[in-house]
N, C-alpha and C. Protein backbone atom coordinates (compact mmCIF):
# COMPACT_ATOMS: atom_id res chain seq x y z
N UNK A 1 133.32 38.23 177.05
CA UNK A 1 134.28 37.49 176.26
C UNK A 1 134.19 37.93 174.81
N UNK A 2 134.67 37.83 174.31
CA UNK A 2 135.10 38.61 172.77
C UNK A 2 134.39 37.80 171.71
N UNK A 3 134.71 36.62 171.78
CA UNK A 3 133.74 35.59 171.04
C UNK A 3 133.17 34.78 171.49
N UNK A 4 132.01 34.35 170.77
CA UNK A 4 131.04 33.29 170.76
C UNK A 4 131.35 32.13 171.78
N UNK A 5 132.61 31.49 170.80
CA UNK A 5 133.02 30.19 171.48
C UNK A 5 133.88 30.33 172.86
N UNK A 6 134.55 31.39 172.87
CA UNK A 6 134.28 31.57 174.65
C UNK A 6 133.13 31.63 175.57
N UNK A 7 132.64 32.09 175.21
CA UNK A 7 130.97 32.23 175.88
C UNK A 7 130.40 31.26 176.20
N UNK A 8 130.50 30.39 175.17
CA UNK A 8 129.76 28.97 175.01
C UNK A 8 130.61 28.23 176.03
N UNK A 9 131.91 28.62 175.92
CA UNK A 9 132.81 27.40 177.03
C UNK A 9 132.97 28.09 178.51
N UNK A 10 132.54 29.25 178.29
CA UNK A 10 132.19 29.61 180.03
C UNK A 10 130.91 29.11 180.16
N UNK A 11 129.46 29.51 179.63
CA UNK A 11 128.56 29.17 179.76
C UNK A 11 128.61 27.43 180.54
N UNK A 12 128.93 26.69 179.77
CA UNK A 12 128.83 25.60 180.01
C UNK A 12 130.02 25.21 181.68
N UNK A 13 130.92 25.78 181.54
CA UNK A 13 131.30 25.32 182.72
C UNK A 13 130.64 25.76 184.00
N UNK A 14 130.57 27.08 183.84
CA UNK A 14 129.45 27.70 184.89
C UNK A 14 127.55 26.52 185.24
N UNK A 15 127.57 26.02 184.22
CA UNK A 15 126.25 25.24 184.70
C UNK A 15 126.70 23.95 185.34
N UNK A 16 128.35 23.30 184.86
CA UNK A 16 128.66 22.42 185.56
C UNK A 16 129.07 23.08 187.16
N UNK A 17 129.47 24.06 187.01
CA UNK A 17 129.38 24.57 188.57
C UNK A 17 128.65 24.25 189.52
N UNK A 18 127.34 24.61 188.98
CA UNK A 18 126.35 24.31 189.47
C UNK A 18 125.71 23.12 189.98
N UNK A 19 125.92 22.39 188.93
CA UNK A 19 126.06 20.44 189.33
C UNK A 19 126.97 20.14 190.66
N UNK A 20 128.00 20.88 190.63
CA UNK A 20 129.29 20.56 191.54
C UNK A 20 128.27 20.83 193.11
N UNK A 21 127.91 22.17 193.33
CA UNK A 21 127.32 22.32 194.25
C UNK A 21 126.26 21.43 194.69
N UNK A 22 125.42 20.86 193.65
CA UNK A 22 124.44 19.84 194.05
C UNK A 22 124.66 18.78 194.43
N UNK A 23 126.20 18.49 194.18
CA UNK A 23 126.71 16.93 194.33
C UNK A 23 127.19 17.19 195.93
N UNK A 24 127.51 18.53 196.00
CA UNK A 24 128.23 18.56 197.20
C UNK A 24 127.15 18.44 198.50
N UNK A 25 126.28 19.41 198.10
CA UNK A 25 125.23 19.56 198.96
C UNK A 25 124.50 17.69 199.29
N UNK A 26 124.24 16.98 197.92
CA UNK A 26 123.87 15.37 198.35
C UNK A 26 125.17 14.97 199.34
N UNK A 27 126.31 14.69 199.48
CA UNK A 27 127.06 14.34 199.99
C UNK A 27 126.70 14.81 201.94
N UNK A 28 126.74 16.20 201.63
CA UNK A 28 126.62 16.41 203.45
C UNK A 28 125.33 16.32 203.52
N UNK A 29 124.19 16.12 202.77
CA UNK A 29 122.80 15.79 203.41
C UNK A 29 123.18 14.05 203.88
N UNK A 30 123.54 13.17 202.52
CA UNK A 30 123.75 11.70 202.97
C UNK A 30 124.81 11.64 204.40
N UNK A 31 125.89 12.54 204.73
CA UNK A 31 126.18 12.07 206.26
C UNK A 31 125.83 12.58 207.10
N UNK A 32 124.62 13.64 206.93
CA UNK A 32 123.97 14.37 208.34
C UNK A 32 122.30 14.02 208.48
N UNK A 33 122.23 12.88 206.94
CA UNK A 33 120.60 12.58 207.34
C UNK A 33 120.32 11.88 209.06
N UNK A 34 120.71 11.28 209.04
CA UNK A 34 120.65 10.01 210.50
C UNK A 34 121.85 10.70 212.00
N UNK A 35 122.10 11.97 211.90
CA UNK A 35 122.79 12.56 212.81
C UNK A 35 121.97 12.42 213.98
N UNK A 36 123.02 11.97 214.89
CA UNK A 36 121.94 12.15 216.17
C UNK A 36 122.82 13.75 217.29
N UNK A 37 122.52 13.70 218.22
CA UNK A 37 122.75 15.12 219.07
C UNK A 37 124.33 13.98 219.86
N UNK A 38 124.31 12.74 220.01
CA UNK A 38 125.59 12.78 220.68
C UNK A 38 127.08 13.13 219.45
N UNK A 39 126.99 12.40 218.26
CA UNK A 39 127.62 12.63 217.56
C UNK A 39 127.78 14.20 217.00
N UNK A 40 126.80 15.05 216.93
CA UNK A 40 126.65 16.73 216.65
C UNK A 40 128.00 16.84 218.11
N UNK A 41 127.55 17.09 218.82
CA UNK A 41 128.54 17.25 219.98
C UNK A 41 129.61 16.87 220.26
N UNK A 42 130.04 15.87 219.93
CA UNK A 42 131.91 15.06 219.72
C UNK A 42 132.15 15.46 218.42
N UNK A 43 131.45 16.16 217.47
CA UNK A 43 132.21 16.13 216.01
C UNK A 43 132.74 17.59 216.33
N UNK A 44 132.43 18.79 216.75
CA UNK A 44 132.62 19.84 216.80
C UNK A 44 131.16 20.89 215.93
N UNK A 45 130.90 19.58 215.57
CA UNK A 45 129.45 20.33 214.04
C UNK A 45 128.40 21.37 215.13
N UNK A 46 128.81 21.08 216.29
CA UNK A 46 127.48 21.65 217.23
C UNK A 46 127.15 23.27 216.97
N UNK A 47 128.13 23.93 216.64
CA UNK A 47 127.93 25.22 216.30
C UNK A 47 126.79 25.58 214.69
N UNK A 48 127.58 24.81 214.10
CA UNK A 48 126.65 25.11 212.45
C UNK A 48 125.71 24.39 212.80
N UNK A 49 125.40 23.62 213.48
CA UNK A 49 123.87 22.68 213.88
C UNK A 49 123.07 22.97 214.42
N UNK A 50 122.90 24.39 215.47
CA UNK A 50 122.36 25.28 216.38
C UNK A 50 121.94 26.18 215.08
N UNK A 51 123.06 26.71 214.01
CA UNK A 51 122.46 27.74 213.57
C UNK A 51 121.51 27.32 212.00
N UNK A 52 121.90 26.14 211.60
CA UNK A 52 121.52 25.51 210.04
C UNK A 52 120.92 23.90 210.22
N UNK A 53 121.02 23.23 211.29
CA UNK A 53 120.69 21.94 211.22
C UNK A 53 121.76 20.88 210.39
N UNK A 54 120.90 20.26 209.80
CA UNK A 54 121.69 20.01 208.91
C UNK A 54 121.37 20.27 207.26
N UNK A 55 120.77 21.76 207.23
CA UNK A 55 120.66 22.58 206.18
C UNK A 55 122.46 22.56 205.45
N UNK A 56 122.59 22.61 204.21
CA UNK A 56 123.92 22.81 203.23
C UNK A 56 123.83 24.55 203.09
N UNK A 57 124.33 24.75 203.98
CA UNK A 57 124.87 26.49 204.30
C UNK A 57 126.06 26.91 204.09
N UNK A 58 126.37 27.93 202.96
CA UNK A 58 127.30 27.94 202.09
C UNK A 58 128.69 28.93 202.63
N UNK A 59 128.86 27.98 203.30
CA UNK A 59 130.63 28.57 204.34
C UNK A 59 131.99 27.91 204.21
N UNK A 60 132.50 28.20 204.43
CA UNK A 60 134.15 27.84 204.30
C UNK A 60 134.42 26.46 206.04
N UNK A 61 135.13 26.21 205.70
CA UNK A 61 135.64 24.94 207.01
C UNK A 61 135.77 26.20 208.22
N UNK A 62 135.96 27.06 207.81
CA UNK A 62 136.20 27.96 209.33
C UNK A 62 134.89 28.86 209.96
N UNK A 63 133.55 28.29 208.85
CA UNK A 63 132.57 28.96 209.33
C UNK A 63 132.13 30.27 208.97
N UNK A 64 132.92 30.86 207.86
CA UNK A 64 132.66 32.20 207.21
C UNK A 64 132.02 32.31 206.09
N UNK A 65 130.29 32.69 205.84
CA UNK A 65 129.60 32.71 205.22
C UNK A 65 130.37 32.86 203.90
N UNK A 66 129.43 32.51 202.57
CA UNK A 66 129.98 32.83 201.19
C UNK A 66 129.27 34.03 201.31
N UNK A 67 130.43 35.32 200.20
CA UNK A 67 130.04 36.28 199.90
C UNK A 67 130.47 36.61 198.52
N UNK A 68 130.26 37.83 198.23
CA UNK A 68 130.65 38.39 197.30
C UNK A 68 132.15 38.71 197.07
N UNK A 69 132.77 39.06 198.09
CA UNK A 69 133.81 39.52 198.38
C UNK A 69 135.25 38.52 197.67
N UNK A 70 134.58 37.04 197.53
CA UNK A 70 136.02 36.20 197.34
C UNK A 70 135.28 35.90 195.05
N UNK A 71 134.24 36.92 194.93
CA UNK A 71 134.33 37.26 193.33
C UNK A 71 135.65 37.80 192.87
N UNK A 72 136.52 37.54 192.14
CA UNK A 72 137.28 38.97 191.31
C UNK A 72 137.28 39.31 189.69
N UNK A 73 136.65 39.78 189.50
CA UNK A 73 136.13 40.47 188.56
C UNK A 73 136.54 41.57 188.21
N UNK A 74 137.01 41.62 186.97
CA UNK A 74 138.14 43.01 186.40
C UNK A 74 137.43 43.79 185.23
N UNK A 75 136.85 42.84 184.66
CA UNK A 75 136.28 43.08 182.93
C UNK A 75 137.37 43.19 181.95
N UNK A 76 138.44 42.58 182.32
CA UNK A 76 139.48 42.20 181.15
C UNK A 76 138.93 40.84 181.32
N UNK A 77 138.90 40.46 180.21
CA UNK A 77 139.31 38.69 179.45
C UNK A 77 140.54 37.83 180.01
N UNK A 78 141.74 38.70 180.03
CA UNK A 78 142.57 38.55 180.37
C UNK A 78 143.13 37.88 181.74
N UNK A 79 143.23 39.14 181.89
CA UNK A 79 142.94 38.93 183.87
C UNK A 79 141.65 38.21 184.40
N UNK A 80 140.69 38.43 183.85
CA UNK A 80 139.33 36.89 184.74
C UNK A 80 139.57 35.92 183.67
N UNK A 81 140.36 36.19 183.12
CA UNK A 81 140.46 34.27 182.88
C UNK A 81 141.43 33.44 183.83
N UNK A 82 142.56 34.62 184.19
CA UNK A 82 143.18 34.27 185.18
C UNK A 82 143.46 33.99 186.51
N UNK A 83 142.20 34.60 186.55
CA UNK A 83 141.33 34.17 188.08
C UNK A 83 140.59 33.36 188.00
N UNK A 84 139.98 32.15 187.49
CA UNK A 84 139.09 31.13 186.67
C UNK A 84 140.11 30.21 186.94
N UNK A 85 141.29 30.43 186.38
CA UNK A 85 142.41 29.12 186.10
C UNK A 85 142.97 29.03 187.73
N UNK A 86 142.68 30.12 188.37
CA UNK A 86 143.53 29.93 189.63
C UNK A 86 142.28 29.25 190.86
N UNK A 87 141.24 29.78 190.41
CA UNK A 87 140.00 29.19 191.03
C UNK A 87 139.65 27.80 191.25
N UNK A 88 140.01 27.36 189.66
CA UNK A 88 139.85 26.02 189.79
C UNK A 88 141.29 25.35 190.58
N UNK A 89 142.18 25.51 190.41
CA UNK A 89 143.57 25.06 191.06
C UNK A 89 143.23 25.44 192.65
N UNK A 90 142.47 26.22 193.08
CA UNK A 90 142.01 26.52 194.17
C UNK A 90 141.08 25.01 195.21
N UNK A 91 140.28 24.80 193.74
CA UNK A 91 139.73 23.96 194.41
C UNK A 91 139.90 22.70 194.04
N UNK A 92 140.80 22.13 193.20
CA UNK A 92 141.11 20.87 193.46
C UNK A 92 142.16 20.75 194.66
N UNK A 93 142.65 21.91 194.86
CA UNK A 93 143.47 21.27 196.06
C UNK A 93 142.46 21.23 197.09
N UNK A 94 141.62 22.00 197.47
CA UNK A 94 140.64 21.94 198.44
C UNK A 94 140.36 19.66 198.40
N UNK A 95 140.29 19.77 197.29
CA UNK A 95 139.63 18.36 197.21
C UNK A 95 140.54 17.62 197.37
N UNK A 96 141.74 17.69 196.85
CA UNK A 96 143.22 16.90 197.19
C UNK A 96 143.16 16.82 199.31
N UNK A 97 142.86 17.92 199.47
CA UNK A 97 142.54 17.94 201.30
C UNK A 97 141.80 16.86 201.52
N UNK A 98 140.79 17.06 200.98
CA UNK A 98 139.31 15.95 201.50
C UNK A 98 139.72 14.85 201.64
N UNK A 99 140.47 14.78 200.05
CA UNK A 99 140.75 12.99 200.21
C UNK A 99 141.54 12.65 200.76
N UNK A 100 142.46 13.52 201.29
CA UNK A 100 143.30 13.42 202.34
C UNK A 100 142.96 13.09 203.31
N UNK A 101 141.94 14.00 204.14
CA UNK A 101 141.39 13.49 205.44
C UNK A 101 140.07 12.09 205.30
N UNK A 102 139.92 11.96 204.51
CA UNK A 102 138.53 10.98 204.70
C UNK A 102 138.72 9.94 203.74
N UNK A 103 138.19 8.73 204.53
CA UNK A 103 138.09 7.29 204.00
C UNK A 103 136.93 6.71 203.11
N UNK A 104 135.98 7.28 203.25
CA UNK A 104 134.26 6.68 202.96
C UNK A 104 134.91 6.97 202.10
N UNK A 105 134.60 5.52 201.33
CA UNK A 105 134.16 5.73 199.32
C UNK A 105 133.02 6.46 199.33
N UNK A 106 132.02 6.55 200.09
CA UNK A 106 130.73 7.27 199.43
C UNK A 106 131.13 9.11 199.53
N UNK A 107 131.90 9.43 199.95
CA UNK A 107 132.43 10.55 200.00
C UNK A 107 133.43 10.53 198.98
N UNK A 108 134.42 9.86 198.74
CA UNK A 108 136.37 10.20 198.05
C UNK A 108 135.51 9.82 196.92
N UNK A 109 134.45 9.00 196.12
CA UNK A 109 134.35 8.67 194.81
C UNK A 109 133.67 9.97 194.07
N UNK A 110 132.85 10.54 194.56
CA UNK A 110 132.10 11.53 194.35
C UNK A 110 133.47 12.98 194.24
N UNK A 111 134.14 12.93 195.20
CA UNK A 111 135.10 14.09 195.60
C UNK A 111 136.37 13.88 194.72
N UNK A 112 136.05 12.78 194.06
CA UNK A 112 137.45 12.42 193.01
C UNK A 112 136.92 12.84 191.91
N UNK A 113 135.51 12.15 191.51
CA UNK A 113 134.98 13.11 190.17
C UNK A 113 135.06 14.45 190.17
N UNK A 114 134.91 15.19 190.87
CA UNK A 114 134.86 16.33 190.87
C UNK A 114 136.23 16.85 190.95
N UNK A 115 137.05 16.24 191.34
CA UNK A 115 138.75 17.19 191.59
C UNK A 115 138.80 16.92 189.56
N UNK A 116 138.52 15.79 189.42
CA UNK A 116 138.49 15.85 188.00
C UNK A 116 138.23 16.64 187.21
N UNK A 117 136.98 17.02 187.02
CA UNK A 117 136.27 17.92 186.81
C UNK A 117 136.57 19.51 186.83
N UNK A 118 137.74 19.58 188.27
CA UNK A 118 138.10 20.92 188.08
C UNK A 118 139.34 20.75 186.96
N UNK A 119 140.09 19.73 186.86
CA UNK A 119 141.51 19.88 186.03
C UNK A 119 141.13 20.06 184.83
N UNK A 120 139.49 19.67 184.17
CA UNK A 120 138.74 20.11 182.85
C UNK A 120 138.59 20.96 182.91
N UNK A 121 138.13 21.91 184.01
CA UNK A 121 137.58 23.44 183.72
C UNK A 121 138.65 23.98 183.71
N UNK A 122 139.98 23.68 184.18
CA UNK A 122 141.00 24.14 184.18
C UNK A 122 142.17 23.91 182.56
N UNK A 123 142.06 23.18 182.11
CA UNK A 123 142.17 22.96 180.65
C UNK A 123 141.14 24.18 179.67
N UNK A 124 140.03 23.80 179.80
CA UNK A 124 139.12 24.58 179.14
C UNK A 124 138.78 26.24 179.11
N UNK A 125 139.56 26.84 180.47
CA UNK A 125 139.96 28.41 180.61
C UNK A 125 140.94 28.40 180.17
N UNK A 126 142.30 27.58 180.01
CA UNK A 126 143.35 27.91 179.75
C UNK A 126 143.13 27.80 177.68
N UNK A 127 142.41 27.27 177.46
CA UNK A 127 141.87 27.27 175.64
C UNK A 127 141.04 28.60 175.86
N UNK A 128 140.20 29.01 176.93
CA UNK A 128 139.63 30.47 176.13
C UNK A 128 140.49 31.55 176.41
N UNK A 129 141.53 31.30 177.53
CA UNK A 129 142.35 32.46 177.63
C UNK A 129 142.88 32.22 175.92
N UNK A 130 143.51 31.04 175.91
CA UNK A 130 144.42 31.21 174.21
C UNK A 130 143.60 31.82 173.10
N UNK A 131 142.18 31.76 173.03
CA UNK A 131 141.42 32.21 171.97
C UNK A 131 141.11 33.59 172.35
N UNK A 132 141.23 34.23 173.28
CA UNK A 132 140.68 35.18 173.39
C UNK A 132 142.11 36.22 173.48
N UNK A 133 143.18 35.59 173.82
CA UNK A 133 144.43 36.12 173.08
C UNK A 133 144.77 36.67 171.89
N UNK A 134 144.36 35.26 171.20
CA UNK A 134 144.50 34.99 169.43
C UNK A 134 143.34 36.32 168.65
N UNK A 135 142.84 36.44 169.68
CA UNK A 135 141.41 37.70 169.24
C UNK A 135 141.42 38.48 169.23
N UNK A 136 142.75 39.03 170.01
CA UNK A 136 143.22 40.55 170.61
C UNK A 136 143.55 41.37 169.44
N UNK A 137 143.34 42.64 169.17
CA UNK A 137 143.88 43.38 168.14
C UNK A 137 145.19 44.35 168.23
N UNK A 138 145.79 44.88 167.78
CA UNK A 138 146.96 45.59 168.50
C UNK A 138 146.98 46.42 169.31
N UNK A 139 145.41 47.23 169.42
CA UNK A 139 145.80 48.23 170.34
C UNK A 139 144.97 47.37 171.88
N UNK A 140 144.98 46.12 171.80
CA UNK A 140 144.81 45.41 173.55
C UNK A 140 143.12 46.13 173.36
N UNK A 141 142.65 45.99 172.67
CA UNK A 141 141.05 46.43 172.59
C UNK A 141 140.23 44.75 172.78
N UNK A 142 139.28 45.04 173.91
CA UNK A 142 138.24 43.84 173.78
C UNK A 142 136.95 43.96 173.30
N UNK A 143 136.38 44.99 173.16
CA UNK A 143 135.16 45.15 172.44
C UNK A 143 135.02 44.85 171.36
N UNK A 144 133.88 43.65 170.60
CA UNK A 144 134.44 43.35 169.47
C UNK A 144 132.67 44.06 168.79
């Protein structure tokens, strides 16, 4: 990023990232602590439960490990900020789903903070895209 105060406002969302995952991970430990084997078997969970328990194993609803592959990374400012802003819009709808399908407050209250949370990170890329615009010199140079 070109300046400081971008840095500082990625920095910081990136560690709330990180929170996000921990909240997520408490959530499926609190409904798979007390799992028993008849419920594993009527939920469909029986597959990820053979291979993770009820370990927080970092896959998509269809069972496809996290990789590297769904990074995009350009080294323009530009363009990954624009993948940041679409990321987060990515995943509040993911969360707009959730609360769609599920009733538990101990699930939708937690999954509402967080859809929140993305429409901030999503505000807050769309201010470093503008600063890091405002930073640009004429010949589209980012090295500062």
């Amino acid at each position: 990023m070109p300046t400081s105060q971008t840095k500082g406002i990625l920095n910081d969302i990136g560690t709330e990232e990180l929170a996000h995952l921990e909240m997520v991970g408490a959530i499926v430990y609190q409904l798979t602590r007390d799992i028993n084997s008849d419920i594993v078997k009527k939920s469909g969970f029986g597959d990820y439960f053979m291979n993770h328990s009820t370990g927080v194993y970092p896959a998509n609803s269809n069972g496809m490990p996290f990789d590297a592959l769904c990074l995009a990374v350009s080294g323009d400012p530009i363009t990954d900020l624009n993948e940041d802003l679409a990321a987060e819009q990515k995943a509040r709808a993911t969360y707009d789903n959730i609360l769609r399908l599920c009733d538990d407050p101990d699930v939708r209250d937690p999954i509402k903070f967080l859809r929140e949370r993305e429409i901030v990170h999503y505000q807050r890329f769309g201010e470093c895209l503008r600063i890091t615009q405002e930073h640009l010199d004429a010949k589209n140079f980012y090295i500062m």
